[in-house]
C-alpha atoms as a PDB file:
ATOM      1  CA  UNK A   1      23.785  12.430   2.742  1.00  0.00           C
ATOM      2  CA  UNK A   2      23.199   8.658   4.212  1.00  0.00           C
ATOM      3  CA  UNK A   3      22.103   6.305   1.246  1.00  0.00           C
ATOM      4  CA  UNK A   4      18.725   4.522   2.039  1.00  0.00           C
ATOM      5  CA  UNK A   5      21.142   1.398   2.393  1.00  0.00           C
ATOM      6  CA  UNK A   6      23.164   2.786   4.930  1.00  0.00           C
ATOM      7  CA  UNK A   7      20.180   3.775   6.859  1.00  0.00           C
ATOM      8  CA  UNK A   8      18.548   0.641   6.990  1.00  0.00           C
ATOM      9  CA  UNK A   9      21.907  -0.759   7.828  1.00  0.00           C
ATOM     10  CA  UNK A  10      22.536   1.374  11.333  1.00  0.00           C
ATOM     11  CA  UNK A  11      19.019   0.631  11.728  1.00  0.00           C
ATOM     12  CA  UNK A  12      19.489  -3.060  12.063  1.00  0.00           C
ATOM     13  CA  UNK A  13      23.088  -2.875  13.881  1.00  0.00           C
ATOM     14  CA  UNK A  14      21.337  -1.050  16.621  1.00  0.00           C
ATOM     15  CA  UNK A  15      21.339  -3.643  19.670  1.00  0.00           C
ATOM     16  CA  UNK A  16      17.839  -3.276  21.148  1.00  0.00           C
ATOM     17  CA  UNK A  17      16.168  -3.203  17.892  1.00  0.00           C
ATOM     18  CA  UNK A  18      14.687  -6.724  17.061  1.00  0.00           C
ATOM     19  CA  UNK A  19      13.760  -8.249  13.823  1.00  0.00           C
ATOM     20  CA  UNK A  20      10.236  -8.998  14.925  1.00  0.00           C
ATOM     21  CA  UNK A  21       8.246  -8.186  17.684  1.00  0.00           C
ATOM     22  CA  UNK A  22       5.261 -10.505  17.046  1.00  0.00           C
ATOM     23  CA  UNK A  23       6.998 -13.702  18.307  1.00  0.00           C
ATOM     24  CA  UNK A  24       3.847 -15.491  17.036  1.00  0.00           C
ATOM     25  CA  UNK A  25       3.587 -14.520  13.572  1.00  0.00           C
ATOM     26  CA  UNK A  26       7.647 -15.117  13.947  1.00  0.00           C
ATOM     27  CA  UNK A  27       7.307 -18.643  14.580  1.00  0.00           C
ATOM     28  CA  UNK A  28       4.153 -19.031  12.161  1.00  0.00           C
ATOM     29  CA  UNK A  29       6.587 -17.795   8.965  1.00  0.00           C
ATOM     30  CA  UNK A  30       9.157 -20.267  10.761  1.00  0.00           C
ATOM     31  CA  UNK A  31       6.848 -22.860  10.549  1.00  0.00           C
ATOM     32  CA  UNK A  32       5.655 -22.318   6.686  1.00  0.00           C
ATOM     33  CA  UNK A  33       9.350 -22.689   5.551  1.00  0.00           C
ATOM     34  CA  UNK A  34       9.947 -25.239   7.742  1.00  0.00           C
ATOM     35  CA  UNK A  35       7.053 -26.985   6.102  1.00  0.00           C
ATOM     36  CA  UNK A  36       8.783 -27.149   2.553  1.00  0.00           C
ATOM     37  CA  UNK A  37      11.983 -27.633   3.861  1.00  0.00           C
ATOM     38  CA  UNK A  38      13.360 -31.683   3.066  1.00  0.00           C
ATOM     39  CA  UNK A  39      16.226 -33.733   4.913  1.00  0.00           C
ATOM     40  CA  UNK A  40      20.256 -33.984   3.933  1.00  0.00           C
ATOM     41  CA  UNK A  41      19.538 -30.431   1.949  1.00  0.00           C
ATOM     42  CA  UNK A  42      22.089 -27.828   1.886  1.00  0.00           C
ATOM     43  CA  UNK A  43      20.104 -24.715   2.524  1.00  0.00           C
ATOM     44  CA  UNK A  44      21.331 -21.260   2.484  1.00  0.00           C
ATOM     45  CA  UNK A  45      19.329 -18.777   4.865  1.00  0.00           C
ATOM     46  CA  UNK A  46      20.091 -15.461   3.309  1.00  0.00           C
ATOM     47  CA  UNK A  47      19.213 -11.988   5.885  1.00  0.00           C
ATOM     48  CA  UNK A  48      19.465 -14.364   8.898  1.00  0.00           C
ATOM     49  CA  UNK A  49      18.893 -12.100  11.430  1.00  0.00           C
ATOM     50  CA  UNK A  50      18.975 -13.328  14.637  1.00  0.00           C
ATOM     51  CA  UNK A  51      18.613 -16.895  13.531  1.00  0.00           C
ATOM     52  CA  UNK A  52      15.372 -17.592  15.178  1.00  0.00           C
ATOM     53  CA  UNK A  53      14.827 -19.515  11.682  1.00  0.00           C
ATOM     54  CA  UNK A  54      18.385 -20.780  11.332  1.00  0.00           C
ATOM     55  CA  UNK A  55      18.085 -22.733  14.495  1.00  0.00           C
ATOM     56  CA  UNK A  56      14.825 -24.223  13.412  1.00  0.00           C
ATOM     57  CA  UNK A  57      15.795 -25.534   9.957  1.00  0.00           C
ATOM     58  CA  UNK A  58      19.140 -26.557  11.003  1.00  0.00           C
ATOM     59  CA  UNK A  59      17.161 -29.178  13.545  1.00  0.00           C
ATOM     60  CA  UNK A  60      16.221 -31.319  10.384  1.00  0.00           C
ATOM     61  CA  UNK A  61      18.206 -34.410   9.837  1.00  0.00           C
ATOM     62  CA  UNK A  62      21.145 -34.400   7.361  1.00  0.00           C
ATOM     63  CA  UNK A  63      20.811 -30.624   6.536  1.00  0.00           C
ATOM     64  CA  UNK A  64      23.699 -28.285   6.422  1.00  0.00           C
ATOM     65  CA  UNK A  65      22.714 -24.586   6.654  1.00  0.00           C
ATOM     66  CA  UNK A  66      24.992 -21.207   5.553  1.00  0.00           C
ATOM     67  CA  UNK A  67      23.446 -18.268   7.271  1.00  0.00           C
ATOM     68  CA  UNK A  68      24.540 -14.901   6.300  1.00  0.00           C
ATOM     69  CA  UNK A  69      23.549 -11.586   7.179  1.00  0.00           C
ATOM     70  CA  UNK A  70      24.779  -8.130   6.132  1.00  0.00           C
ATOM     71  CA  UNK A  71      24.665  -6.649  10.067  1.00  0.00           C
ATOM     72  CA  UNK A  72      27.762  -7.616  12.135  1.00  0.00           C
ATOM     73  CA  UNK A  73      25.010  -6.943  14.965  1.00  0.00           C
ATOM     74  CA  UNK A  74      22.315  -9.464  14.282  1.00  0.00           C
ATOM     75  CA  UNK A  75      24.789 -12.277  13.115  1.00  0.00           C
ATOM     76  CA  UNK A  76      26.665 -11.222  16.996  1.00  0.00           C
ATOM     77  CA  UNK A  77      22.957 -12.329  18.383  1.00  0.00           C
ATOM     78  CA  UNK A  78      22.782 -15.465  16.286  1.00  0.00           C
ATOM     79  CA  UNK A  79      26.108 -16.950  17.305  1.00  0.00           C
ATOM     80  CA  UNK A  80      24.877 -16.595  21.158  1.00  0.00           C
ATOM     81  CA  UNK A  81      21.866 -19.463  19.801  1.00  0.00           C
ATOM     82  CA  UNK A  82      23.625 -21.064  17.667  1.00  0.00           C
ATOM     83  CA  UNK A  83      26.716 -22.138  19.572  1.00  0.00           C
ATOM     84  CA  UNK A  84      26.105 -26.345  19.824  1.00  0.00           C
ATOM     85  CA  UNK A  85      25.020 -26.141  15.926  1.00  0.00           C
ATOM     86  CA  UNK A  86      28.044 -27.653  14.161  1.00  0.00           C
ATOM     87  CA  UNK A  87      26.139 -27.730  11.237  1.00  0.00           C
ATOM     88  CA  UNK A  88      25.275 -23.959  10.541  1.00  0.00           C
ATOM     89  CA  UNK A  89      27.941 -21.617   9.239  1.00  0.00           C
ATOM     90  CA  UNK A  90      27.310 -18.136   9.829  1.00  0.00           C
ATOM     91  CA  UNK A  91      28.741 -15.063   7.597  1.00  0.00           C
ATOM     92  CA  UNK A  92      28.637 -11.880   7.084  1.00  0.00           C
ATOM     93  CA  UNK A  93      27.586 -10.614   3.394  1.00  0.00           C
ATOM     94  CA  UNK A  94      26.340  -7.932   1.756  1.00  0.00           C
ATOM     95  CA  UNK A  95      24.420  -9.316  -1.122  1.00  0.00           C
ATOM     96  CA  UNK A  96      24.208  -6.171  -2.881  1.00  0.00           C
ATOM     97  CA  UNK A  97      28.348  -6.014  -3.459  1.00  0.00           C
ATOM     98  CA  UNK A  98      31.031  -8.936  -4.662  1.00  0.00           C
ATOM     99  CA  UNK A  99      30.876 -12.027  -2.777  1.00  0.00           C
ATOM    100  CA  UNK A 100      31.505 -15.530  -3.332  1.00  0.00           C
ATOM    101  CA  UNK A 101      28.980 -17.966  -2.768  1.00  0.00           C
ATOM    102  CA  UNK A 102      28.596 -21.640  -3.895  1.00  0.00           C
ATOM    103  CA  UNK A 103      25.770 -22.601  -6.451  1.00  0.00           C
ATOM    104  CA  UNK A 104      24.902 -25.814  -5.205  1.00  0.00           C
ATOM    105  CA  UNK A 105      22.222 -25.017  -2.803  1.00  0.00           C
ATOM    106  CA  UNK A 106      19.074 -27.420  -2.879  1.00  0.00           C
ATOM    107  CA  UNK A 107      17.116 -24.355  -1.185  1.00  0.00           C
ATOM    108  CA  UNK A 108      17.605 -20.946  -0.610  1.00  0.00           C
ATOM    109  CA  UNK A 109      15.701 -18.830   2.210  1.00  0.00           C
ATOM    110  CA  UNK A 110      14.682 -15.225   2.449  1.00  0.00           C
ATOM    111  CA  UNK A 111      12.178 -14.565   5.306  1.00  0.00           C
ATOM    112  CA  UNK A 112      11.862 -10.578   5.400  1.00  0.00           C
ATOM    113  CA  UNK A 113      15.287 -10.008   4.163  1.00  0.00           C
ATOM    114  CA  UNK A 114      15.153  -8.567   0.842  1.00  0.00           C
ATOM    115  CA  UNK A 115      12.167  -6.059   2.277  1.00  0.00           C
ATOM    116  CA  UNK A 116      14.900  -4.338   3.626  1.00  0.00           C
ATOM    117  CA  UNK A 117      16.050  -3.307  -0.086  1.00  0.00           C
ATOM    118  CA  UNK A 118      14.188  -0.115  -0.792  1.00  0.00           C
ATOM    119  CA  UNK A 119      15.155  -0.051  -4.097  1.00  0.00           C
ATOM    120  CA  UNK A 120      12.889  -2.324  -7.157  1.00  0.00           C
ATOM    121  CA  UNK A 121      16.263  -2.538  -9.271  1.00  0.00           C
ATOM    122  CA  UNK A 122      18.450  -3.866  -5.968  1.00  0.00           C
ATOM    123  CA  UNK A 123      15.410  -6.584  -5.069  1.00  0.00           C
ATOM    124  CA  UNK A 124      16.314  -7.514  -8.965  1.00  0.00           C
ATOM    125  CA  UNK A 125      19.681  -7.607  -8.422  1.00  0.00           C
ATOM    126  CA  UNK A 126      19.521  -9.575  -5.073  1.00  0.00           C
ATOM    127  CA  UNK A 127      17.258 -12.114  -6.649  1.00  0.00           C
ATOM    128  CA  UNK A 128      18.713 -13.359  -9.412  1.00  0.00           C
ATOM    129  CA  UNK A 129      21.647 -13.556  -7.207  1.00  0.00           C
ATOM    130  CA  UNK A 130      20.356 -16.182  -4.739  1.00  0.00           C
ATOM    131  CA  UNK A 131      18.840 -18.100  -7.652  1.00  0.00           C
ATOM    132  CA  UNK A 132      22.228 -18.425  -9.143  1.00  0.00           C
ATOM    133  CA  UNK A 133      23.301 -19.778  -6.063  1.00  0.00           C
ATOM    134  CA  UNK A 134      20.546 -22.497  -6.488  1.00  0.00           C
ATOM    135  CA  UNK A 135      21.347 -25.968  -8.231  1.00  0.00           C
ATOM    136  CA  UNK A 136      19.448 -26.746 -11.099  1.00  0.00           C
ATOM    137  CA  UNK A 137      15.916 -27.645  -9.261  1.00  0.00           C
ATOM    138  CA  UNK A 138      16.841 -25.555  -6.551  1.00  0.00           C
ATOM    139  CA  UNK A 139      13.867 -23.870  -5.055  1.00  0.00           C
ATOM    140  CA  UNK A 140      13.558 -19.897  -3.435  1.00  0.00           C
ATOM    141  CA  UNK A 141      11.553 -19.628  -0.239  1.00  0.00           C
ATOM    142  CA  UNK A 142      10.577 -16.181  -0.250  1.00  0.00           C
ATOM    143  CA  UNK A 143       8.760 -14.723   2.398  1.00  0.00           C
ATOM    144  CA  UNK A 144       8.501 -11.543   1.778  1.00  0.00           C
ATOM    145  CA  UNK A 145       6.255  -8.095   2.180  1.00  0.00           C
ATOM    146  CA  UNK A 146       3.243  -8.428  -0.086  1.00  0.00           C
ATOM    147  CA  UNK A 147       1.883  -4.860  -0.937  1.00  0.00           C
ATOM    148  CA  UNK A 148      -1.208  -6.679  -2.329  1.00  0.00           C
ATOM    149  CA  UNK A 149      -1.664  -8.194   1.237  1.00  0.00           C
ATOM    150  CA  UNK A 150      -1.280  -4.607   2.954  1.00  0.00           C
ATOM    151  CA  UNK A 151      -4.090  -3.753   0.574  1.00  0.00           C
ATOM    152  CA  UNK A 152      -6.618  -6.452   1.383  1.00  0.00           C
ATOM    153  CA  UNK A 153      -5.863  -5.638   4.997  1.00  0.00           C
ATOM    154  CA  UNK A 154      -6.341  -1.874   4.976  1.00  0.00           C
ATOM    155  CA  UNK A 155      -9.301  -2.811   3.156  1.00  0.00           C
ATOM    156  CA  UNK A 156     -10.522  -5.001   5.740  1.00  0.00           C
ATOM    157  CA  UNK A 157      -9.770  -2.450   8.400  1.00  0.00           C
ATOM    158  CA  UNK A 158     -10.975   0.674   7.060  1.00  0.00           C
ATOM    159  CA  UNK A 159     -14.649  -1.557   6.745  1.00  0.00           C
ATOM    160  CA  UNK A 160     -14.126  -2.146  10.717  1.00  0.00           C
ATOM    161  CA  UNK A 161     -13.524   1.763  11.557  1.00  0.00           C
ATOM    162  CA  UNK A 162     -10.122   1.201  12.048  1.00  0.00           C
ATOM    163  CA  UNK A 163      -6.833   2.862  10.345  1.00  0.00           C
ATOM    164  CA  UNK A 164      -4.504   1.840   7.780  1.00  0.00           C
ATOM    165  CA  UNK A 165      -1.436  -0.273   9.014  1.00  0.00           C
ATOM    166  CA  UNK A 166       1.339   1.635   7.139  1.00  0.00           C
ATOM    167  CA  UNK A 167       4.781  -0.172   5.731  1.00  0.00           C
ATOM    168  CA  UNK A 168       7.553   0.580   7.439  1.00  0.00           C
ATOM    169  CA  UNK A 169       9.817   3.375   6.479  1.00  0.00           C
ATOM    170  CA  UNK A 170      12.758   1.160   6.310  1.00  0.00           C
ATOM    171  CA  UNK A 171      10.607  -1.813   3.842  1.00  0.00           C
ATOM    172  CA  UNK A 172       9.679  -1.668   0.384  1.00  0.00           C
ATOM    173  CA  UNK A 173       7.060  -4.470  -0.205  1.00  0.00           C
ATOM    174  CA  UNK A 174       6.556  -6.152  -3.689  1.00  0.00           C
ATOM    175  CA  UNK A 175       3.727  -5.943  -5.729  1.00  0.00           C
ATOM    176  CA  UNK A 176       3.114  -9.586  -6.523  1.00  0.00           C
ATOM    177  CA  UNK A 177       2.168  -9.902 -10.132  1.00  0.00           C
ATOM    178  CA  UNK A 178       5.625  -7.567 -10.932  1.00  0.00           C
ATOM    179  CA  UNK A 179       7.508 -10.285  -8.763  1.00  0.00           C
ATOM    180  CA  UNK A 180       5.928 -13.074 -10.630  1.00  0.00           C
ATOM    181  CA  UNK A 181       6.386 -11.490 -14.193  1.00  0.00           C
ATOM    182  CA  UNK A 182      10.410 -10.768 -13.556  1.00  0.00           C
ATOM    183  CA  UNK A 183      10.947 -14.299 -12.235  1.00  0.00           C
ATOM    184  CA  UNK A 184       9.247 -15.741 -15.197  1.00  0.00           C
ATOM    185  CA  UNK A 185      11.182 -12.978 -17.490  1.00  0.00           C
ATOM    186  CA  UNK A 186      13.912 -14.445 -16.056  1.00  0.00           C
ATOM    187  CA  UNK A 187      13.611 -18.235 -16.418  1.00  0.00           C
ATOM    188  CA  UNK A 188      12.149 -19.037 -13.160  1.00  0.00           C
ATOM    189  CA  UNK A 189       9.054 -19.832 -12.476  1.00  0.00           C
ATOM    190  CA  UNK A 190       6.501 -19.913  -9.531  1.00  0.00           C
ATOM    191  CA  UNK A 191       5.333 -23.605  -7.735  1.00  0.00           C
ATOM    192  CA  UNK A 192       3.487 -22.162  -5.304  1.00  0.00           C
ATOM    193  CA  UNK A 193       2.216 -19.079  -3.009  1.00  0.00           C
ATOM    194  CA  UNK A 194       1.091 -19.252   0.445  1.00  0.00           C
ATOM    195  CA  UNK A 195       0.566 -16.802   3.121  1.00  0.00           C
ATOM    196  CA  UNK A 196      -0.845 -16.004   6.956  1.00  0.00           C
ATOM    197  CA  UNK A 197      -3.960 -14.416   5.860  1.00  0.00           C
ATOM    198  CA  UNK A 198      -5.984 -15.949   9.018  1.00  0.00           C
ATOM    199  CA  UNK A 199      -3.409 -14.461  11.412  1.00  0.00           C
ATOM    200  CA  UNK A 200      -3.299 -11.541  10.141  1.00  0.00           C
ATOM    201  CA  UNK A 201      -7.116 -11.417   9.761  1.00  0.00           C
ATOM    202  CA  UNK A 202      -7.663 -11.881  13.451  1.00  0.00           C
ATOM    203  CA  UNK A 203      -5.215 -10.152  14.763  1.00  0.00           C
ATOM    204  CA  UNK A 204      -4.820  -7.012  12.809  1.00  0.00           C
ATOM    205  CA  UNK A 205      -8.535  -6.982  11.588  1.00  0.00           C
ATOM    206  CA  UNK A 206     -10.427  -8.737  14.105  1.00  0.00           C
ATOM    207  CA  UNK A 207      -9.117  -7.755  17.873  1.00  0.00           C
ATOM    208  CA  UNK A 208      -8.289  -4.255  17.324  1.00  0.00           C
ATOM    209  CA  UNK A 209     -12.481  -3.849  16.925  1.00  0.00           C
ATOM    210  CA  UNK A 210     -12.530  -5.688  20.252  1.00  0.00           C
ATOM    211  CA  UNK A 211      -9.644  -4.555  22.636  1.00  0.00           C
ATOM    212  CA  UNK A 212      -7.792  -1.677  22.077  1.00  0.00           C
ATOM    213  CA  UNK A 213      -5.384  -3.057  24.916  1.00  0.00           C
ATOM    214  CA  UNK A 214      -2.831  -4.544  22.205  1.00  0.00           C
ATOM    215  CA  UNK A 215       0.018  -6.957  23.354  1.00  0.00           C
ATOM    216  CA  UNK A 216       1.551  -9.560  20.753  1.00  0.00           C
ATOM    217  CA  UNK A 217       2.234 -12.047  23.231  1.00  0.00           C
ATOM    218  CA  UNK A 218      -1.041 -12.854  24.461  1.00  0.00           C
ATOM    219  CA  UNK A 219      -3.314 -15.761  24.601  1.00  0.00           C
ATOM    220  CA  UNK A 220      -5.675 -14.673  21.959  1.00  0.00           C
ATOM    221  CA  UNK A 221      -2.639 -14.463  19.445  1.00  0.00           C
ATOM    222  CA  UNK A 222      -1.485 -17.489  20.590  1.00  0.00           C
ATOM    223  CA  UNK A 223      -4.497 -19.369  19.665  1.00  0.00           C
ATOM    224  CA  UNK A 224      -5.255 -17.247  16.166  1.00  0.00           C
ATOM    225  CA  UNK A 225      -1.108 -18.757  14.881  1.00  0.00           C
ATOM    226  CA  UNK A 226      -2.252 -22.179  15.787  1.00  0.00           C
ATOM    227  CA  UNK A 227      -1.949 -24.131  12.273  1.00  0.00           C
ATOM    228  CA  UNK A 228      -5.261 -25.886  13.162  1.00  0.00           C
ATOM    229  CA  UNK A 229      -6.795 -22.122  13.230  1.00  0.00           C
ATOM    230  CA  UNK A 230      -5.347 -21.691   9.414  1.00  0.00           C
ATOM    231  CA  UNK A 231      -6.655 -24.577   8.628  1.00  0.00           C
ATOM    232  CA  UNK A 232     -10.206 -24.051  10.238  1.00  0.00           C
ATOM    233  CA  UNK A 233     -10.957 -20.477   8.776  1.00  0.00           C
ATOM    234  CA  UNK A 234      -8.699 -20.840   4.917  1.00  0.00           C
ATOM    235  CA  UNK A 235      -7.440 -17.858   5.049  1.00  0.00           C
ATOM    236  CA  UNK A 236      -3.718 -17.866   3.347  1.00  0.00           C
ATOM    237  CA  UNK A 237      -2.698 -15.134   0.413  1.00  0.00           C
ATOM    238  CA  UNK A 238      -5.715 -13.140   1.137  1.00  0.00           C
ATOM    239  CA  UNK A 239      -5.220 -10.432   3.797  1.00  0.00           C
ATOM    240  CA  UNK A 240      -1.335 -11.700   5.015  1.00  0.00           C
ATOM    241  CA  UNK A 241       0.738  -8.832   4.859  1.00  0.00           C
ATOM    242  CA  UNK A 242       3.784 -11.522   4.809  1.00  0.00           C
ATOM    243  CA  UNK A 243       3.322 -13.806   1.950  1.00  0.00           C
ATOM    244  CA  UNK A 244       5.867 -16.805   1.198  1.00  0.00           C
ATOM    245  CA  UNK A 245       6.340 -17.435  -2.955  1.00  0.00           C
ATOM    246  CA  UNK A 246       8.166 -20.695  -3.617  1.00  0.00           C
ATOM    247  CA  UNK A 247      10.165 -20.354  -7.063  1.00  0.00           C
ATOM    248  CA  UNK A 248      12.051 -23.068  -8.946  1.00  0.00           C
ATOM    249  CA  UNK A 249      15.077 -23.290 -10.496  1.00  0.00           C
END
């Protein structure tokens, strides 16, 4: 029998399969860490991927970023982007086994990465590792599956006549006030929550009811990641499948 682990794993060492699709609500997560990011940090960006974040954060001055990934795959893809960036080091790890890993970080990232966990008790595990890998101060940017936000959503479609976007067999989302309480349990505590709720509004919610011609890279999902669009319409936590959670050290 293949542990759910080992699944997800030959999941994401399969070549063709990519971490998103949406290259739009890709760049808008990009953009909401990149937001909170500050220069000369040393940032660790744990679950790389492909590094389509790495490549952003390590563009601010004075930063030095350690990006680490458990697939041999997607770290093979980030090396091909990340080749004139002296100041990212990539490596493999598997977060849920022994590794080393220094504990002076000023921030540590996790865009969609522990998702991938589809265990409560290994999320546990995982976190309280990469906060111990945080200086005192140090802050977690976690941008993770909300299962409160696949709620709201479903909600929101099932008023519009349209069906339930499921969670992905490979993805166990967190139920946000269970998140909060642990952190706190454990001596950390939340600074602030965030989210894509207007994205996800128009795109998921909104267009489906209008086209039924779907395509993420198109110009009406172009316009509905535009920050100004966030801004206009104040939709963040509420209906954002993706929601980032900024804890403190």
């Amino acid at each position: 029998m293949i542990h759910n682990d080992e699944q997800v794993l030959a999941y994401w060492n399969k070549p063709d399969v990519e971490s998103m699709y949406d290259k739009h609500l890709l760049n808008a997560e990009i953009h909401l860490i990149r937001q909170r990011l500050t220069p000369n940090a040393k940032i660790l960006d744990a679950g790389c991927g492909e590094g389509e974040g790495t490549i952003v954060y390590s563009a601010i001055p004075g930063v030095v970023v350690h990006a680490a990934d458990f697939s041999e795959t997607r770290l093979a893809l980030a090396r091909k982007s990340l080749t004139d960036c002296e100041n990212v080091f990539l490596k493999q790890v598997d977060f849920l086994g022994e590794y080393t890993c220094d504990e002076d970080f000023d921030f540590v990232i996790s865009q969609r990465f522990l998702i991938n966990l589809m265990e409560w008790p290994l999320q546990q595990k995982v976190l309280l590792g990469l906060m111990g890998a945080l200086k005192s101060g140090g802050r977690l940017l976690m941008l993770e599956g909300s299962q409160q936000g696949v709620n709201s959503l479903n909600d929101l479609r099932s008023a519009c006549g349209l069906a339930p976007i499921p969670v992905r067999w490979h993805n166990l989302f967190f139920d946000d006030d269970l998140l909060i309480s642990f952190m706190q349990q454990n001596g950390y505590f939340l600074v602030e929550q965030d989210g894509l709720g207007t994205y996800f509004l128009l795109t998921r919610g909104i267009r489906p009811t209008l086209d039924t011609a779907l395509d993420w890279d198109c110009e009406f999902n172009r316009l509905a990641a535009l920050p100004r669009m966030r801004d206009l319409l104040g939709f963040k936590t509420t209906f954002s499948r993706i929601k980032l959670f900024v804890f403190q050290k």
